[in-house]
Protein backbone atom coordinates (compact mmCIF):
# COMPACT_ATOMS: atom_id res chain seq x y z
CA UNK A 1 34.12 -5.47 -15.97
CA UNK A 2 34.86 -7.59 -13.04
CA UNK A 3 33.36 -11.20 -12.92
CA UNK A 4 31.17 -12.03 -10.16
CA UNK A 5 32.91 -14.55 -7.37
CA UNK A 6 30.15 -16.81 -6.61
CA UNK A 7 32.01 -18.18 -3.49
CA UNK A 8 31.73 -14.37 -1.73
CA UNK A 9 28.08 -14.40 -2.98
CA UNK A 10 27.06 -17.73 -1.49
CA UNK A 11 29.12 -16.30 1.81
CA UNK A 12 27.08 -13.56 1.60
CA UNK A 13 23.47 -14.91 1.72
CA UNK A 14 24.39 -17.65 4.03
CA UNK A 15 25.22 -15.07 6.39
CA UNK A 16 22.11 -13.19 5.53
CA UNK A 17 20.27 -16.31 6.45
CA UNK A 18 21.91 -16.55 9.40
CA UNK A 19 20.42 -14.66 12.51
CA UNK A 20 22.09 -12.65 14.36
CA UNK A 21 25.31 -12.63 12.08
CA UNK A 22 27.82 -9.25 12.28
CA UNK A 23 27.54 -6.41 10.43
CA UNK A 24 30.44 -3.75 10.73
CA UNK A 25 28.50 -0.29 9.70
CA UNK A 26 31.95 0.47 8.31
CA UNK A 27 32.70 -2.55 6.11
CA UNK A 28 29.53 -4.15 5.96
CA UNK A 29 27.35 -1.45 4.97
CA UNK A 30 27.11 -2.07 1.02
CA UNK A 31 26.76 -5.40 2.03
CA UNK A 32 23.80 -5.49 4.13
CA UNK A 33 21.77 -2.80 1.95
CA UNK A 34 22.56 -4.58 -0.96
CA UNK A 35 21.17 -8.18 1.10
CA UNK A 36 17.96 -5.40 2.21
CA UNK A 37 17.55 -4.85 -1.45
CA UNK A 38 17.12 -8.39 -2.65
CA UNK A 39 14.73 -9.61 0.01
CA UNK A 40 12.69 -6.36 -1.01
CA UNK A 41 12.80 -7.59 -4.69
CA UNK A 42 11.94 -11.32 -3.60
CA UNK A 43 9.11 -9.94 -1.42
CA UNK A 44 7.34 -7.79 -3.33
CA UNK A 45 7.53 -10.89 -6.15
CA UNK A 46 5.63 -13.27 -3.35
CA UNK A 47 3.41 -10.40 -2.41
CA UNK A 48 2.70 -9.80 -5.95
CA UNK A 49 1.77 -13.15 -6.46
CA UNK A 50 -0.21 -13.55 -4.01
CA UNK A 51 -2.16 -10.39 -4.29
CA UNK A 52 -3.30 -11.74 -7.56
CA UNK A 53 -3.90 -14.55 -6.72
CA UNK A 54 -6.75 -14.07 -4.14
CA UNK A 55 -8.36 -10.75 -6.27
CA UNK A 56 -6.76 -8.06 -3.63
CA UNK A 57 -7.91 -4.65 -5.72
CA UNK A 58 -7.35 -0.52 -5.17
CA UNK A 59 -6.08 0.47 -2.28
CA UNK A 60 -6.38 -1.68 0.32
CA UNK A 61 -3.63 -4.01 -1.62
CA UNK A 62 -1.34 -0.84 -2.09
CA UNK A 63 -1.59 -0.29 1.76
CA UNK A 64 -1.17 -3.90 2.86
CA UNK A 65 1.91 -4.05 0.08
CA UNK A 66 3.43 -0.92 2.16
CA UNK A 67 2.98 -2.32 5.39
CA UNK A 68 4.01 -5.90 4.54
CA UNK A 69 7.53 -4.59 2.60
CA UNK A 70 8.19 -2.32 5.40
CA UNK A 71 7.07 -4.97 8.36
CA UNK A 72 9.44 -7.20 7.21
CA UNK A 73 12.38 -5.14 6.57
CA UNK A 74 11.96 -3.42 9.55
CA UNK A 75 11.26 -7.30 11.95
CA UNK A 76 14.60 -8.63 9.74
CA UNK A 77 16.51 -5.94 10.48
CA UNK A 78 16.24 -5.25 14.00
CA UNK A 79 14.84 -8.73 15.43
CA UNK A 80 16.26 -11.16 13.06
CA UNK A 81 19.71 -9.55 12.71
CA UNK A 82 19.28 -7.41 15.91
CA UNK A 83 21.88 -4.67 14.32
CA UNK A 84 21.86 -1.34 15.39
CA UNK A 85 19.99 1.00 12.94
CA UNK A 86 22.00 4.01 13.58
CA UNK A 87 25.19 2.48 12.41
CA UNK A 88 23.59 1.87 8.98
CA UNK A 89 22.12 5.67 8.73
CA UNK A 90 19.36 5.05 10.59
CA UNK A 91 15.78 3.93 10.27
CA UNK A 92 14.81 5.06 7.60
CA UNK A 93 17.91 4.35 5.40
CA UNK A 94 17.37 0.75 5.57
CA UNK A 95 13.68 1.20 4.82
CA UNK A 96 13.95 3.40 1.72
CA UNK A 97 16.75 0.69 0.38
CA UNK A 98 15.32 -0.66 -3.03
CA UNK A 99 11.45 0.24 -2.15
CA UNK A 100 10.56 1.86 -4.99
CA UNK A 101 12.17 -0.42 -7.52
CA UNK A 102 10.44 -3.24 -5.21
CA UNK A 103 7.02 -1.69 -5.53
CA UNK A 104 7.65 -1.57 -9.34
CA UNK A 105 7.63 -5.38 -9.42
CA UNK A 106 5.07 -5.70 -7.11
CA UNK A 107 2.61 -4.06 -9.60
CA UNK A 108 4.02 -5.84 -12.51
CA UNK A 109 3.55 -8.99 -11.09
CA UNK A 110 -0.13 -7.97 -9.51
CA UNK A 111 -1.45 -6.83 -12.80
CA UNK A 112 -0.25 -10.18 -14.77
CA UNK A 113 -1.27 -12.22 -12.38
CA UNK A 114 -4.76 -10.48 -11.46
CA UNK A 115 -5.06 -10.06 -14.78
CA UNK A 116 -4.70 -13.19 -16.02
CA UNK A 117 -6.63 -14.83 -13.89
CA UNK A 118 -9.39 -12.59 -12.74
CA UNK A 119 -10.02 -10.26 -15.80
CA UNK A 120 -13.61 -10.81 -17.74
């Protein structure tokens, strides 16, 4: 098993937290889903959160969850990064990257938290 090199990790994010960086659909591709992936899993931990927090219940927090992960995919993708969805398989590619293991989370981390604070 390889060791991780923190120094291409750190490049990594920083140039995930850069806008507008380059992504090469050839080289880059791992990369970027793999960056897509991440900010899905930090999302849906903030969204979680936060659904608890104010009470959100049923459906309406499932469908603002779905439209929140995918808004901000989708507005990081093509306006913060402006890259061209095609070259990374498309559309829908880059928002099926880590959703359902992000949506997993999210209801772990809504139930605890509405749970705990909200339950009689």
């Amino acid at each position: 098993m390889q060791k991780p090199n923190f120094g291409e990790i750190w490049a990594l994010w920083k140039r995930a937290a850069t806008p507008k960086s380059v992504w090469k659909a050839e080289e880059d591709k791992e990369k970027f889903l793999d960056v897509i992936y991440w900010l899905r899993q930090l999302l849906s931990l903030l969204v979680g959160l936060l659904w608890g927090l104010v009470a959100l219940k049923g459906v309406i927090g499932l469908g603002l969850f779905f439209a929140v992960n995918a808004g901000v995919v989708y507005l990081y993708c093509s306006i913060y990064q402006c890259i061209d969805e095609e070259e990374f398989g498309g559309l829908w590619e880059l928002l099926k990257e880590g959703f359902f293991t992000s949506f997993a989370m999210f209801l772990v981390v809504w139930i605890i938290i509405y749970s705990t604070l909200h339950f009689n």
